[in-house]
C-alpha atoms as a PDB file:
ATOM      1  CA  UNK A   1     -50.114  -8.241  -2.506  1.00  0.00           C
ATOM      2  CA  UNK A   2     -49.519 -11.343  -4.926  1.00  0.00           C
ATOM      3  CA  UNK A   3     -51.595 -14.563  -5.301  1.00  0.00           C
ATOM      4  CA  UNK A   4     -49.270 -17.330  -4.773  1.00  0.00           C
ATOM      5  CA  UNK A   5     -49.685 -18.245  -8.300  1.00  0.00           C
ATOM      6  CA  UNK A   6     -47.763 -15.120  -9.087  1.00  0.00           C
ATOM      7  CA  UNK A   7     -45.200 -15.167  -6.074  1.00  0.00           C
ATOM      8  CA  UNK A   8     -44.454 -18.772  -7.964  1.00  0.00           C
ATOM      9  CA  UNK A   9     -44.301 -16.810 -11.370  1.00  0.00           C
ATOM     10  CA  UNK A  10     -42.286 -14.062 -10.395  1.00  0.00           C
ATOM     11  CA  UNK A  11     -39.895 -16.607  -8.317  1.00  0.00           C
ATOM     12  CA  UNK A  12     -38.918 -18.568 -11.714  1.00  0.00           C
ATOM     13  CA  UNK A  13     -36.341 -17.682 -13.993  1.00  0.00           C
ATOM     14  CA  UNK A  14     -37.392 -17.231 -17.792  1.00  0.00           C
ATOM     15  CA  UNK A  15     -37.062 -20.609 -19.655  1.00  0.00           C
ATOM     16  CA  UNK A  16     -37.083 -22.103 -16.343  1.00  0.00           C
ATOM     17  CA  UNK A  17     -39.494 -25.056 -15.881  1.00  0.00           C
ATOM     18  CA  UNK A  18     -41.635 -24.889 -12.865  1.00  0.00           C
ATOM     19  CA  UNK A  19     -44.095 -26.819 -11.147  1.00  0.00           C
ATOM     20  CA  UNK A  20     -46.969 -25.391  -9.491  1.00  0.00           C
ATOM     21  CA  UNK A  21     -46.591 -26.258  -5.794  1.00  0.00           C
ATOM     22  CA  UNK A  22     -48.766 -28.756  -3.998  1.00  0.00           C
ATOM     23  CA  UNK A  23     -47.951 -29.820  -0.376  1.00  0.00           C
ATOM     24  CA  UNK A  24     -46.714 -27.562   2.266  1.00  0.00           C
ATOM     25  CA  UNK A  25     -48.107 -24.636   0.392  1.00  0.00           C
ATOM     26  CA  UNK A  26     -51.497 -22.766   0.054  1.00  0.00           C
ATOM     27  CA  UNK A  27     -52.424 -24.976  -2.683  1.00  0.00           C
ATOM     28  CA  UNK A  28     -52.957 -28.029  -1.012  1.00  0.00           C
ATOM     29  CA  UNK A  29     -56.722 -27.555  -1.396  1.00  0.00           C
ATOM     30  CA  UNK A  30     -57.889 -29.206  -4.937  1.00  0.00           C
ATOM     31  CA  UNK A  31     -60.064 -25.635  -5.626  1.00  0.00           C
ATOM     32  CA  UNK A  32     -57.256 -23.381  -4.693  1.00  0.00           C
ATOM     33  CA  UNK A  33     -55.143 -25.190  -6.761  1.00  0.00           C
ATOM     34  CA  UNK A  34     -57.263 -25.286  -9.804  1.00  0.00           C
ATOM     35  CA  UNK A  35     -57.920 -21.655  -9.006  1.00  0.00           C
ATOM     36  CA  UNK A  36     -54.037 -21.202  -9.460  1.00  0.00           C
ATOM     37  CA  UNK A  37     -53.398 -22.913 -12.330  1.00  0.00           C
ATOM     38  CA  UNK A  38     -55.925 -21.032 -14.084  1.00  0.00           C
ATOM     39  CA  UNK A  39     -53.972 -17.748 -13.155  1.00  0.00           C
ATOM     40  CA  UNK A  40     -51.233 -19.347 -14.975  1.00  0.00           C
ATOM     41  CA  UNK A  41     -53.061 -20.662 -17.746  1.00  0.00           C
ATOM     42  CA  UNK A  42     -54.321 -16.992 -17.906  1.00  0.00           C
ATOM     43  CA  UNK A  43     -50.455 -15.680 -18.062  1.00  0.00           C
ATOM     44  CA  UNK A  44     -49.915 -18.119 -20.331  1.00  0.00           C
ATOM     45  CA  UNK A  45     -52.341 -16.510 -22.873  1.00  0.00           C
ATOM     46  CA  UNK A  46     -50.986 -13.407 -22.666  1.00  0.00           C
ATOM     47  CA  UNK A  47     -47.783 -14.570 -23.890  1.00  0.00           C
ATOM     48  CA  UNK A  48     -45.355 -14.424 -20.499  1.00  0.00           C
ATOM     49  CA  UNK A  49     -45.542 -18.064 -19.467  1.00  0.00           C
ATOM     50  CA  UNK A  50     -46.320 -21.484 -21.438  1.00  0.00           C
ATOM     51  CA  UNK A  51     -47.880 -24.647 -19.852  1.00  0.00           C
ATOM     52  CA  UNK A  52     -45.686 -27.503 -20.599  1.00  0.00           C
ATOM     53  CA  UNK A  53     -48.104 -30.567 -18.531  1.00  0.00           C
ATOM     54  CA  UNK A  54     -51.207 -30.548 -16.850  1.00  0.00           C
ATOM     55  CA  UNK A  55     -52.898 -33.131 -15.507  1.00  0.00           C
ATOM     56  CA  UNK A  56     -56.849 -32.684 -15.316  1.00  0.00           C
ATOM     57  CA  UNK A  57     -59.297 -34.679 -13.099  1.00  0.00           C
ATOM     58  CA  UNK A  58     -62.920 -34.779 -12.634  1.00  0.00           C
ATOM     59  CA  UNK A  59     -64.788 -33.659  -9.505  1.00  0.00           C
ATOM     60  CA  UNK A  60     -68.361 -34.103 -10.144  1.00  0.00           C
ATOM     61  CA  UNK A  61     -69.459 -31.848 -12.949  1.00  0.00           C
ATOM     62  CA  UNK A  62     -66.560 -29.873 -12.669  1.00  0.00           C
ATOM     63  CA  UNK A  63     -62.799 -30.463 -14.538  1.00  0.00           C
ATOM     64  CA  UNK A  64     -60.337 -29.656 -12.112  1.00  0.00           C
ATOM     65  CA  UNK A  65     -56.371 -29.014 -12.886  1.00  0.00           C
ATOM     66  CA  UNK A  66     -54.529 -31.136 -10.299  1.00  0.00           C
ATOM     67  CA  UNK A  67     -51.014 -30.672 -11.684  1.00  0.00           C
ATOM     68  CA  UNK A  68     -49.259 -27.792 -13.579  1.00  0.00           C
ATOM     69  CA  UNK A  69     -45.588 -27.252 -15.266  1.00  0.00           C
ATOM     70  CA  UNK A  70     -45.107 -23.840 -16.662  1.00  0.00           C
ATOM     71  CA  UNK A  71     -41.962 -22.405 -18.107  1.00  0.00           C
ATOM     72  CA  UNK A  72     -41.675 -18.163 -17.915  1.00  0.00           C
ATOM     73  CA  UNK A  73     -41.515 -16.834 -20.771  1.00  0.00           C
ATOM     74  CA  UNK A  74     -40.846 -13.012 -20.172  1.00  0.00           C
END
């Protein structure tokens, strides 16, 4: 079974630019979200996908990713 970071991955077309769902999806929560964008992030750095814009926000001590465009690479 897929995360839904990866059922968004796998949905995209290469070259395709894609933004990492918010409402109306599993990833309305501000930790699952970050959670997910770090899965991308992590794709990212193994070359199939590159983060185009993310917008970062602070939640105590922690930096949390509150918005992410990707484009697939592979």
């Amino acid at each position: 079974m897929n995360s839904i970071a990866m059922d968004v991955f796998l949905d995209s077309s290469p070259g395709e630019l894609t933004e990492l769902p918010h409402a109306g999806s599993g990833l309305e929560h501000p930790l699952v979200f970050d959670s997910a964008a770090r899965e991308i992030q992590r794709l990212a750095a193994d070359g199939r996908a590159e983060v185009v814009r993310q917008t970062l926000t602070r939640e105590g001590d922690a930096t949390l990713i509150q918005a992410l465009q990707f484009r697939r690479l592979t």
